[in-house]
N, C-alpha and C. Protein backbone atom coordinates (compact mmCIF):
# COMPACT_ATOMS: atom_id res chain seq x y z
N UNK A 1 119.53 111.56 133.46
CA UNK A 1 119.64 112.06 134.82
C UNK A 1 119.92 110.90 135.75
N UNK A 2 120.61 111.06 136.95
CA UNK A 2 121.15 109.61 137.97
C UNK A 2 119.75 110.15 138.94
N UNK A 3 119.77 109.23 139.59
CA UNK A 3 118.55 108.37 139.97
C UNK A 3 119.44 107.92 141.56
N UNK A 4 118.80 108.19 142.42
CA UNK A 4 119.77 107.73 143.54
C UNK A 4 118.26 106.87 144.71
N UNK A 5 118.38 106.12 145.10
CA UNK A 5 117.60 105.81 146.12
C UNK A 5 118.17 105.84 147.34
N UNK A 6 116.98 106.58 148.49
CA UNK A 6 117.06 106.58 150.21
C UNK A 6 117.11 105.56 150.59
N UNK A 7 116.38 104.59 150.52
CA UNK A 7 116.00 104.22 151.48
C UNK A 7 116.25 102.18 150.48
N UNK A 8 116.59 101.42 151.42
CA UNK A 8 116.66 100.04 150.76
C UNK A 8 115.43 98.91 150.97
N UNK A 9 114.95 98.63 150.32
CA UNK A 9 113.68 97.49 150.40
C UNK A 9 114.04 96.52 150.19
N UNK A 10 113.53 95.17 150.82
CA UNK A 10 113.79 93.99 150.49
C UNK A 10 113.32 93.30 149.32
N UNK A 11 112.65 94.10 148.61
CA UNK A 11 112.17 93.66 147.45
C UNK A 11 112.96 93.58 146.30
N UNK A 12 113.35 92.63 145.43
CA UNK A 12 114.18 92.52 144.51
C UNK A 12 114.28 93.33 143.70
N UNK A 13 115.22 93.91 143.19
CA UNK A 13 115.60 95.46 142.20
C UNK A 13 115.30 94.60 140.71
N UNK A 14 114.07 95.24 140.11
CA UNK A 14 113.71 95.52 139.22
C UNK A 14 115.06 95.21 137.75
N UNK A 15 115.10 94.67 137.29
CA UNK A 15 115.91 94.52 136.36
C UNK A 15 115.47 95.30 134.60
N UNK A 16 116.78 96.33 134.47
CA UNK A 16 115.58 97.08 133.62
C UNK A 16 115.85 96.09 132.08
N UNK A 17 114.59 96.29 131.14
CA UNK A 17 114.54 95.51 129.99
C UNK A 17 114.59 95.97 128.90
N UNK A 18 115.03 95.55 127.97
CA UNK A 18 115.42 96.49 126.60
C UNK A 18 113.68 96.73 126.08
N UNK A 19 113.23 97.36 125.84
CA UNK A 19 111.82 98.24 125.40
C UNK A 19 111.58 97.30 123.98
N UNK A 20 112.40 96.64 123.37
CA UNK A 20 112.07 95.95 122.01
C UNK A 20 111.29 94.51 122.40
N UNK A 21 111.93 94.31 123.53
CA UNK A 21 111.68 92.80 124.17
C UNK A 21 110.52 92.71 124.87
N UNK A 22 109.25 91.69 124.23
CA UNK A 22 108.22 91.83 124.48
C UNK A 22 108.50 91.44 126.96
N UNK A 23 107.55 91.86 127.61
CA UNK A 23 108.00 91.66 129.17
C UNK A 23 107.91 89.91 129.16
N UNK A 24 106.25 89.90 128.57
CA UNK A 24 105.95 88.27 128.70
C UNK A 24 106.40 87.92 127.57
N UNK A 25 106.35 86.26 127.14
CA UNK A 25 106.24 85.40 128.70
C UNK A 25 108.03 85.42 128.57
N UNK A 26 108.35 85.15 130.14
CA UNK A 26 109.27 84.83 130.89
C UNK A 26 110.57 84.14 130.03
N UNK A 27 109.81 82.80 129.68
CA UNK A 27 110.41 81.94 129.16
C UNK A 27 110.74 82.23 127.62
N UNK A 28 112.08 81.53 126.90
CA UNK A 28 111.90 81.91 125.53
C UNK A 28 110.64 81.78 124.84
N UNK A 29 110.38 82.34 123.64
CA UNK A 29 109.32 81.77 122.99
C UNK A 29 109.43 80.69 122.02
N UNK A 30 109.44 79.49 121.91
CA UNK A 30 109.39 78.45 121.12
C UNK A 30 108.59 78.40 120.09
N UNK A 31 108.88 78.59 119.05
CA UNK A 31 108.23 78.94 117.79
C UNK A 31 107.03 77.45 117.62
N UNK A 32 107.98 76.32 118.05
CA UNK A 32 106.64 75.22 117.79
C UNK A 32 105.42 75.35 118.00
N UNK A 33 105.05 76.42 119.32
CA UNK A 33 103.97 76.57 120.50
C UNK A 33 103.65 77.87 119.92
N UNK A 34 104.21 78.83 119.40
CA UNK A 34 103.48 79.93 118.75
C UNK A 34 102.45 79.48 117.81
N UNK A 35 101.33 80.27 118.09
CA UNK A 35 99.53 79.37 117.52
C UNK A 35 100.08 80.60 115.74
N UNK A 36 99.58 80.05 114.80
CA UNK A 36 99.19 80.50 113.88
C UNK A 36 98.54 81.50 113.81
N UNK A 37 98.71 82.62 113.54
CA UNK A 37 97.61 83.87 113.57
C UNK A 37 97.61 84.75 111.88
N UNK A 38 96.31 85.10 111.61
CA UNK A 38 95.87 85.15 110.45
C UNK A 38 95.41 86.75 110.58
N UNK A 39 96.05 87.37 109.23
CA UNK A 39 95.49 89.19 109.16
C UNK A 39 94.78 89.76 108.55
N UNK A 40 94.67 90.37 108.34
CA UNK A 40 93.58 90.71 106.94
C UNK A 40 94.15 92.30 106.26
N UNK A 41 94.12 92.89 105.89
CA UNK A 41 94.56 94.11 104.84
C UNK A 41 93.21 94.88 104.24
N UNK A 42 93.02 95.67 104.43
CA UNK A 42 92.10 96.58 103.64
C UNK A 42 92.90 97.64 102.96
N UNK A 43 92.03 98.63 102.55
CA UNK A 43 91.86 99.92 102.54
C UNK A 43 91.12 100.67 103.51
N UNK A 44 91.94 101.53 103.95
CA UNK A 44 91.52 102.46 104.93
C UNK A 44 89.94 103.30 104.37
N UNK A 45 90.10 103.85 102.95
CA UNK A 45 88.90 104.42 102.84
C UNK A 45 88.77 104.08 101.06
N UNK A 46 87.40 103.67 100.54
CA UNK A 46 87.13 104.02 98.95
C UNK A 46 85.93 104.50 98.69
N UNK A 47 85.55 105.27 97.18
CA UNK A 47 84.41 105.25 96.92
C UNK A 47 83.65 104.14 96.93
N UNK A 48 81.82 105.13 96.95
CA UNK A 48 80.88 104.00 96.44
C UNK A 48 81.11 103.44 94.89
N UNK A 49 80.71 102.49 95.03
CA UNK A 49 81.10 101.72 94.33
C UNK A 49 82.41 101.10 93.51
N UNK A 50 83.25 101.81 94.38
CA UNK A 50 84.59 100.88 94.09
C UNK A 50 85.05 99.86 94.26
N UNK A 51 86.33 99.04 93.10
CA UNK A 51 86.43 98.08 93.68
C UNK A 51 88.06 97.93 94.49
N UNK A 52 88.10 96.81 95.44
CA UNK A 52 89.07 96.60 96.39
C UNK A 52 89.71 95.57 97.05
N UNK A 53 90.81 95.19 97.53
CA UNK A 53 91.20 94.03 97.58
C UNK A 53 91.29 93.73 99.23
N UNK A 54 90.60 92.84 99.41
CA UNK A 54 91.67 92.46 101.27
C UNK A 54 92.25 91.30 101.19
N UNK A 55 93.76 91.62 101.55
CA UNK A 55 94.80 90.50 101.93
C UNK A 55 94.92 89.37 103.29
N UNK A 56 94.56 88.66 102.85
CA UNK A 56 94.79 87.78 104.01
C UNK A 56 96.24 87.29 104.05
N UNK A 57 96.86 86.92 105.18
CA UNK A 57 98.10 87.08 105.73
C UNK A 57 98.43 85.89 106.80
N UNK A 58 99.24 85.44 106.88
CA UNK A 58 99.64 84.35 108.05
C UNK A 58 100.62 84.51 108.40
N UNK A 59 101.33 84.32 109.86
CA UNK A 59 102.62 84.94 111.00
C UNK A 59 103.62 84.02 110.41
N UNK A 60 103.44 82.57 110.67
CA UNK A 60 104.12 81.38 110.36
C UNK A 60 103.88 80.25 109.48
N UNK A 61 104.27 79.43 109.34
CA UNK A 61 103.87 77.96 108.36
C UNK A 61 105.25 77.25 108.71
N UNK A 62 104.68 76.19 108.84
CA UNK A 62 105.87 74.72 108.86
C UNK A 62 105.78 73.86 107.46
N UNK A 63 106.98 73.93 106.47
CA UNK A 63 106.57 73.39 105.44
C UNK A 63 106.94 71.99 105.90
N UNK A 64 107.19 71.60 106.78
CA UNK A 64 107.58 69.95 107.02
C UNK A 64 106.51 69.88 107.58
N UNK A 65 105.52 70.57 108.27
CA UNK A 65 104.34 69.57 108.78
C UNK A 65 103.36 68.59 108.04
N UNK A 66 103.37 68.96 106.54
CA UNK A 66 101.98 68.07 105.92
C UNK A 66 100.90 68.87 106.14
N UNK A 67 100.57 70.08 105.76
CA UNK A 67 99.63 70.71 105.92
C UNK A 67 99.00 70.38 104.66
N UNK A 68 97.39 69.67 104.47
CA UNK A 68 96.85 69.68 103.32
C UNK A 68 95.85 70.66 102.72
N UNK A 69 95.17 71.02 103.99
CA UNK A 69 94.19 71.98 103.24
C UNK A 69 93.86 73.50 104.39
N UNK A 70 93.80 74.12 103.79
CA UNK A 70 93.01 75.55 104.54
C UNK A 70 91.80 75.84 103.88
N UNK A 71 91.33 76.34 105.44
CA UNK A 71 89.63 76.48 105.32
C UNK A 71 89.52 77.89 105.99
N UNK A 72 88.90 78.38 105.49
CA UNK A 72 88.38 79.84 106.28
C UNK A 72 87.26 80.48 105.62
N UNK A 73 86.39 81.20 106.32
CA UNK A 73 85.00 81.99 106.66
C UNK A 73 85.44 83.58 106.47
N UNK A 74 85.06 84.36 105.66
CA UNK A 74 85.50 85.96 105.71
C UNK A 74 83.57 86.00 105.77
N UNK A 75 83.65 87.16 106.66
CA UNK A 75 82.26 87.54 106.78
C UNK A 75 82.34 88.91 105.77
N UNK A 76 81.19 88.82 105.20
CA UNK A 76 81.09 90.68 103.81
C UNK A 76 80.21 90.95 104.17
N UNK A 77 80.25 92.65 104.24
CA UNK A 77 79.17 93.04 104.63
C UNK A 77 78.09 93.26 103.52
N UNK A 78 76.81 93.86 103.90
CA UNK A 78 76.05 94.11 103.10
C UNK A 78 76.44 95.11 102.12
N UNK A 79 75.94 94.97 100.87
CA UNK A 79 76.47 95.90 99.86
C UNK A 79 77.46 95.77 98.77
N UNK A 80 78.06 94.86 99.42
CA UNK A 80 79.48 93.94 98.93
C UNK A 80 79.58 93.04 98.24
N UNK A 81 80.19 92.52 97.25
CA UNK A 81 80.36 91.46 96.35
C UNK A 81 81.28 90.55 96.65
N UNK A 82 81.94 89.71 96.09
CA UNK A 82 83.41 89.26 95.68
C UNK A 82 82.73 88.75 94.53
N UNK A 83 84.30 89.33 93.81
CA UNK A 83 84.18 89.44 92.03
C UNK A 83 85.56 88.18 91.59
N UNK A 84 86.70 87.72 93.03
CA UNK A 84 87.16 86.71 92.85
C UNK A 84 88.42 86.52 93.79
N UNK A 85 88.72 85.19 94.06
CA UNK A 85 89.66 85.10 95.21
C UNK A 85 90.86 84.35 94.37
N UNK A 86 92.04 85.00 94.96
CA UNK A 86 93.24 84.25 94.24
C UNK A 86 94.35 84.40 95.27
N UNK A 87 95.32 82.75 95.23
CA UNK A 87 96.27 82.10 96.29
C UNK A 87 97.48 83.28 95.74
N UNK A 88 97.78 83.41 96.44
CA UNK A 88 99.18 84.28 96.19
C UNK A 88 100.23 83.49 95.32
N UNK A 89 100.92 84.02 94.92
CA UNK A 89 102.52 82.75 94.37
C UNK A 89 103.30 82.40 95.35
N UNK A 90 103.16 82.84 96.76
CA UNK A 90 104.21 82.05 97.33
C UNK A 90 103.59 80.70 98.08
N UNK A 91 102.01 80.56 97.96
CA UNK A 91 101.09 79.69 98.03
C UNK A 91 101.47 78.19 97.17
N UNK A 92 101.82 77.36 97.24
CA UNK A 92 101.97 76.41 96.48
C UNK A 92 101.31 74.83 97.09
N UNK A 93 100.65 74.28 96.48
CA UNK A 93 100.50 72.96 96.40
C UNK A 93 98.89 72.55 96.25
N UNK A 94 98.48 73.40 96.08
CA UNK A 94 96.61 73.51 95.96
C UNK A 94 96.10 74.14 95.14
N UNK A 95 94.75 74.21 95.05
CA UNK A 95 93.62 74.54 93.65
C UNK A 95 92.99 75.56 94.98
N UNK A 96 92.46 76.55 94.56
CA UNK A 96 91.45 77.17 95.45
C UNK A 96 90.16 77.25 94.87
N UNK A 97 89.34 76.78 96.04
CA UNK A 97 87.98 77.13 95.97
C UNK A 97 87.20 78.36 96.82
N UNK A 98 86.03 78.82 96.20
CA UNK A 98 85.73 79.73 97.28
C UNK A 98 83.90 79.68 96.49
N UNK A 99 83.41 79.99 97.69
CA UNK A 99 81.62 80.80 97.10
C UNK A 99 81.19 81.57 98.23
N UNK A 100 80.35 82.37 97.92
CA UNK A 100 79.56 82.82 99.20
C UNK A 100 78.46 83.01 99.23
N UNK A 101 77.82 82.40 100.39
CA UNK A 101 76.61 81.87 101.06
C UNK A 101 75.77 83.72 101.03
N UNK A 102 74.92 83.77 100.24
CA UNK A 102 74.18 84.96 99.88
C UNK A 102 73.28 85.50 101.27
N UNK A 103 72.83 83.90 101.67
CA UNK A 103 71.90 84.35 103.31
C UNK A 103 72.59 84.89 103.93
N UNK A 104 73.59 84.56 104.31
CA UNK A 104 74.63 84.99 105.37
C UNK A 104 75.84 86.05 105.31
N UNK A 105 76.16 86.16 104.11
CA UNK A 105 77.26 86.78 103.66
C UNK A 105 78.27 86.86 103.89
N UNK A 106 78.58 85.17 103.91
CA UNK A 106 80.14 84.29 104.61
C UNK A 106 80.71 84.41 103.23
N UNK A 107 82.08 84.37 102.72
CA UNK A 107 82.56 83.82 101.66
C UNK A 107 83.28 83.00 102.58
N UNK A 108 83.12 81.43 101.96
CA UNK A 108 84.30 80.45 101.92
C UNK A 108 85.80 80.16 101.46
N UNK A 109 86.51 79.87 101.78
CA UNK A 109 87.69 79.77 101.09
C UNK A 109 88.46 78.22 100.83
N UNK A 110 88.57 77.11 100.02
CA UNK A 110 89.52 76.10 100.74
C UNK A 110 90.24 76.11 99.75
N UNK A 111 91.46 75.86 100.29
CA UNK A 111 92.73 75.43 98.79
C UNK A 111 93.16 74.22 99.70
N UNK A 112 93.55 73.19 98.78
CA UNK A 112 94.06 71.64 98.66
C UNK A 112 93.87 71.11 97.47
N UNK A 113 94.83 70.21 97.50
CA UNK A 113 95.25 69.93 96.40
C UNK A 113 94.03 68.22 96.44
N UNK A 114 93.42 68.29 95.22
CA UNK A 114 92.16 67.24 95.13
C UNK A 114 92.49 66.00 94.48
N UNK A 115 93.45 66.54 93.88
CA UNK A 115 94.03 64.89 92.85
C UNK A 115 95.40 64.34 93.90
N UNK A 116 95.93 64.91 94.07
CA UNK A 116 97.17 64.60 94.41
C UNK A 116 97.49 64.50 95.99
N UNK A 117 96.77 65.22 96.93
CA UNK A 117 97.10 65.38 98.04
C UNK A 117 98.20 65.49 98.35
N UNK A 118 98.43 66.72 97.73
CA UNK A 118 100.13 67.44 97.44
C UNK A 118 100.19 68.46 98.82
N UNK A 119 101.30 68.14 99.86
CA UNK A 119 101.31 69.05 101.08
C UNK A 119 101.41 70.55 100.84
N UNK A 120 100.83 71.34 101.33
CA UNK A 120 100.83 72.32 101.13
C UNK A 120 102.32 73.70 101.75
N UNK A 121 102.65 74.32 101.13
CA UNK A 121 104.19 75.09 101.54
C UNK A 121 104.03 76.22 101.26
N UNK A 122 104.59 76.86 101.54
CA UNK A 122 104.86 78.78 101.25
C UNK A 122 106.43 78.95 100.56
N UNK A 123 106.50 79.55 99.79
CA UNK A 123 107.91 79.83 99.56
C UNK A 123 108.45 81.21 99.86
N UNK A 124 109.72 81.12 100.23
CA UNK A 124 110.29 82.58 101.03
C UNK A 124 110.46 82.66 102.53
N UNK A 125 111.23 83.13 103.24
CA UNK A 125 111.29 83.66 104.74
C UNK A 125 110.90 84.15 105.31
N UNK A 126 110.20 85.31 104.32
CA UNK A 126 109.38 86.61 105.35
C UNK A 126 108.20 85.98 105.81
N UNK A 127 107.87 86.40 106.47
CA UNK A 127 106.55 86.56 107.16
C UNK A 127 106.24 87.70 108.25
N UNK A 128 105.08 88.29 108.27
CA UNK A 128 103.53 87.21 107.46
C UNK A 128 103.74 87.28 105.99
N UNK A 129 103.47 85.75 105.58
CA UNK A 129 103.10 85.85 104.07
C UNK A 129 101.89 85.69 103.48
N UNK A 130 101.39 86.43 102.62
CA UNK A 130 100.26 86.37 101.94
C UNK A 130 99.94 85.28 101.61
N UNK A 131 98.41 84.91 101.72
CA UNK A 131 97.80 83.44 101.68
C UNK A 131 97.18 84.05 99.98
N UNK A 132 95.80 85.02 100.83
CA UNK A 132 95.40 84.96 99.43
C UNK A 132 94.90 86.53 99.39
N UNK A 133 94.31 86.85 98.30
CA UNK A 133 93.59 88.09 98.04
C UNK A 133 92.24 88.15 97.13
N UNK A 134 91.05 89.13 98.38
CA UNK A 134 89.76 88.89 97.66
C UNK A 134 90.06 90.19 96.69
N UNK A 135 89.00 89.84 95.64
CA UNK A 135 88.74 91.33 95.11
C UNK A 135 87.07 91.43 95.45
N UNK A 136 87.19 92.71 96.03
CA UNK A 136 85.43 92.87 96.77
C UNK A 136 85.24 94.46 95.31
N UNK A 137 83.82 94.74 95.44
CA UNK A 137 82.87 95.45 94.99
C UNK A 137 81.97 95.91 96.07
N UNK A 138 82.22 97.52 95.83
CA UNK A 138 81.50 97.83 96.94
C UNK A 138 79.80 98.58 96.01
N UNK A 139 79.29 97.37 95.73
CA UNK A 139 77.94 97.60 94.75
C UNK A 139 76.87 98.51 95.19
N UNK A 140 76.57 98.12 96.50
CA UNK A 140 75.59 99.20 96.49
C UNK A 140 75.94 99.78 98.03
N UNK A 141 76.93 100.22 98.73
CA UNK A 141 77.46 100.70 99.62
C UNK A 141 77.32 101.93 99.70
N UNK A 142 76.79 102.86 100.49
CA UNK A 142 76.42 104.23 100.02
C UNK A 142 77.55 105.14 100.76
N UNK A 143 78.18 106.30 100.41
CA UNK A 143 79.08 107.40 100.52
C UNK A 143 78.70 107.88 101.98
N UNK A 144 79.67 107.48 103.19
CA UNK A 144 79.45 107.80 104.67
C UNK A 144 79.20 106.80 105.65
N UNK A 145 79.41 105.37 104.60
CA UNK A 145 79.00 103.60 105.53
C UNK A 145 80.49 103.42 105.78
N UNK A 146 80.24 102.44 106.48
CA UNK A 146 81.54 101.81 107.00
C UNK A 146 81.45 100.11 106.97
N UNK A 147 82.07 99.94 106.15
CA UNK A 147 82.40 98.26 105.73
C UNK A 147 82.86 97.80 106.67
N UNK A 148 82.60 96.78 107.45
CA UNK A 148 83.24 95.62 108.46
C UNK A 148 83.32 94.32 107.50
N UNK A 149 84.98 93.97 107.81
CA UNK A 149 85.18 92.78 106.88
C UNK A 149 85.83 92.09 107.91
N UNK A 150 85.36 90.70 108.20
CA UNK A 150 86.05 90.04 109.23
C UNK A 150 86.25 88.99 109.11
N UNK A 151 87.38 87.96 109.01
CA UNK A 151 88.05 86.50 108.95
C UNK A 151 87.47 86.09 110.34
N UNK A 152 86.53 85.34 110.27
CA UNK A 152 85.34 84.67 111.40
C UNK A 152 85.78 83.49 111.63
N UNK A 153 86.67 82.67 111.07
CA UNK A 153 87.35 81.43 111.39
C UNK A 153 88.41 80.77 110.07
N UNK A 154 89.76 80.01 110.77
CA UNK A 154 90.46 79.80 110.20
C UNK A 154 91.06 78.63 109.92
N UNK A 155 91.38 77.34 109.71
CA UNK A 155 91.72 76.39 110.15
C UNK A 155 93.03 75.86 109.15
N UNK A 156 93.83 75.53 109.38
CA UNK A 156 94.70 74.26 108.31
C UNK A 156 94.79 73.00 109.17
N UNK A 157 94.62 72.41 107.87
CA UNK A 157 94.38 70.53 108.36
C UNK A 157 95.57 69.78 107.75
N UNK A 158 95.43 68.89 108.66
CA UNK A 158 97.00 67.84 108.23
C UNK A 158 96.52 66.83 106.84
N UNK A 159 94.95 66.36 106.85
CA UNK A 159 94.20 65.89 105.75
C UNK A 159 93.43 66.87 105.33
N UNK A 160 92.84 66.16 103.53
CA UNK A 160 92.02 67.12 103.10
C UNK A 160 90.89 66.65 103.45
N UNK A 161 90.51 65.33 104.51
CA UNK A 161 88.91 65.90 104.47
C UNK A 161 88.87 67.00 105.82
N UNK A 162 88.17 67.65 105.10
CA UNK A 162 87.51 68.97 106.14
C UNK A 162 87.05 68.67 107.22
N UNK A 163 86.08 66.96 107.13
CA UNK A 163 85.74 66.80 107.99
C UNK A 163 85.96 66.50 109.44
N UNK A 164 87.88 65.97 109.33
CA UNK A 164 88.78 65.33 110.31
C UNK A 164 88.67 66.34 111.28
N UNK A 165 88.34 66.53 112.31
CA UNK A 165 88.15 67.83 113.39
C UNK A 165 89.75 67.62 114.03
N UNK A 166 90.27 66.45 114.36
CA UNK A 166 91.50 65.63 115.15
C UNK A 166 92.85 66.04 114.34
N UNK A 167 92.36 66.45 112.81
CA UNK A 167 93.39 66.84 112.38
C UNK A 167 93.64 68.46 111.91
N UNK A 168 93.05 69.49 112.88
CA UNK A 168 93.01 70.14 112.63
C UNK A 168 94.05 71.46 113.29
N UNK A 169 94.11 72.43 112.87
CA UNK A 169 95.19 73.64 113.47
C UNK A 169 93.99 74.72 113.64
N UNK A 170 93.46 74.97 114.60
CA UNK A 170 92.94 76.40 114.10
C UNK A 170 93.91 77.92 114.38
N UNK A 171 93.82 78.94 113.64
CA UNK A 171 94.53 79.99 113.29
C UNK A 171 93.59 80.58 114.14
N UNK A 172 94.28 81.53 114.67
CA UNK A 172 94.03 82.52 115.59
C UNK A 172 93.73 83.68 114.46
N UNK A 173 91.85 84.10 114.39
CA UNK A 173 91.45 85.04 113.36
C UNK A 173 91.28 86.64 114.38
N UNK A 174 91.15 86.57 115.57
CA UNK A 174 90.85 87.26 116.49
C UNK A 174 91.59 89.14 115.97
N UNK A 175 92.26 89.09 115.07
CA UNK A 175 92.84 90.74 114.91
C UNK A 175 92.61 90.91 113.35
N UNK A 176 92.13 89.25 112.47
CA UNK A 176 91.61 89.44 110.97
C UNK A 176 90.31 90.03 110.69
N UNK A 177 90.43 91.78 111.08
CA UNK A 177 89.13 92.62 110.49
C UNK A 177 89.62 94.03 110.82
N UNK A 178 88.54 94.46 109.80
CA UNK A 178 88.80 96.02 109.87
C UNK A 178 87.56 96.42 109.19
N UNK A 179 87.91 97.83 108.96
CA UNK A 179 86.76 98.66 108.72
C UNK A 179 86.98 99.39 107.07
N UNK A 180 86.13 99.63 106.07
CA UNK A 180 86.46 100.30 105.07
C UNK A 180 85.50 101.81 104.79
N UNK A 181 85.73 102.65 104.98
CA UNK A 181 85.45 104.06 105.01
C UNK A 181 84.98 104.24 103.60
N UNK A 182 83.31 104.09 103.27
CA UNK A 182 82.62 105.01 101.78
C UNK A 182 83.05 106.19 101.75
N UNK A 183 83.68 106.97 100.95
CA UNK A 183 83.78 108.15 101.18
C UNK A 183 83.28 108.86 99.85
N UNK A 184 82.65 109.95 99.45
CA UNK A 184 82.41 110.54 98.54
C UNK A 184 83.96 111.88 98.15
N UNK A 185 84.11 111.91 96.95
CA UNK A 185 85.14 112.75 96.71
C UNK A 185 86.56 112.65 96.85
N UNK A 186 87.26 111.25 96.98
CA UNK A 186 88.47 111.45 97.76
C UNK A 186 89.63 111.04 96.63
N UNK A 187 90.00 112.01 96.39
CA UNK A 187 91.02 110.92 95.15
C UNK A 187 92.31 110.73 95.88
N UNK A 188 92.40 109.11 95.35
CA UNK A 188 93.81 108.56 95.58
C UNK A 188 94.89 108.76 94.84
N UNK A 189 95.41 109.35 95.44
CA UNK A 189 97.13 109.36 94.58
C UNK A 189 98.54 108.62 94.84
C-alpha cells in the first residue's frame, strides 16, 4: 500500500533497513572485536534415568592467534553424572582433561597440548563449531524435574599456564544453558 505524508518535519527521514541487517551497531562489525561466545546444546526433554549429551559450541576462533589452552566450568545439576567428555575432530592440537568437583557440581574442562605446546586450531569454516561433547546420566533425576545445565565460565589462553590471567580471552558463556525436561513416557523417534 503507498504511504503518503501531510505534513513535513524537520526531522531526518528515517532510512528504511533490510530486516536481515542487525540496526546496531552503526559501524561495520570487525570480526577482530567480535568477543568469543560459547553455546551449549541439550535435549529438550529425556527420561529418568537416561543418558545424554550437551554440545558445547564456539561463534569464532583465530587459528593464527596461538591459542594454547581452554578452560571452562559447566555447572550439573543434582542427580547428574558425567560418564565422559570428548574434543570434537575439528578440535586439534590438545589432550583433554576434565573432573568434577562432587561438592559443587562444577565439571572442569582443559584441553592443551602438555608436551608440546602445540597451538591450538579448529578445522573447517562453519561456525559455531563444536568444541566438545559431555555425555551426562541422568542417575537419580526423578520424572517431572527440570535439569539446569550451565557453562559458568569460559576462557582460552595464549599460554598453557592457566595461571597467566594477562594472557587470557574470556568467552562470553552468558546464553551457554538450558533446561532438560524428566519426562515419564515419551518415546523418541
Amino acid at each position: 500500500s503507498d504511504v503518503t505524508f501531510d505534513k513535513v518535519t524537520e526531522e531526518e527521514p528515517e532510512t528504511p533497513t533490510d530486516p536481515s541487517e542487525p540496526s546496531e551497531p552503526t559501524e561495520p562489525s570487525n570480526p577482530e572485536i567480535e568477543e568469543m561466545t560459547a553455546t551449549l546444546g541439550l535435549p529438550a526433554e529425556i527420561n529418568p534415568g537416561a543418558a545424554f549429551n550437551g554440545v558445547i559450541s564456539i561463534n569464532k576462533w583465530d587459528n593464527e592467534a596461538g591459542y594454547k589452552l581452554i578452560d571452562l566450568i559447566v555447572n550439573i545439576p543434582e542427580g547428574v553424572s558425567v560418564t565422559g567428555v570428548t574434543a570434537s575432530n575439528r578440535l586439534e592440537g590438545g589432550e583433554i582433561s576434565w573432573n568434577v568437583e562432587a561438592e559443587t557440581g562444577k565439571l572442569r574442562i582443559v584441553y592443551f597440548d602438555a608436551n608440546e605446546n602445540t597451538n591450538l586450531t579448529i578445522t573447517g569454516e562453519e561456525f559455531p563449531a563444536e568444541l566438545f561433547s559431555i555425555a551426562f546420566k541422568a542417575d537419580s533425576a526423578a520424572g517431572g524435574s527440570k535439569l539446569s545445565v550451565a557453562l559458568s565460565g569460559m576462557s582460552v589462553k595464549l599460554t598453557s599456564d592457566s595461571s597467566d590471567e594477562n594472557a587470557m580471552i574470556v568467552v562470553n558463556t552468558d546464553t551457554a544453558k538450558g533446561n532438560v525436561d524428566v519426562v515419564v513416557g515419551v518415546s523418541f523417534s
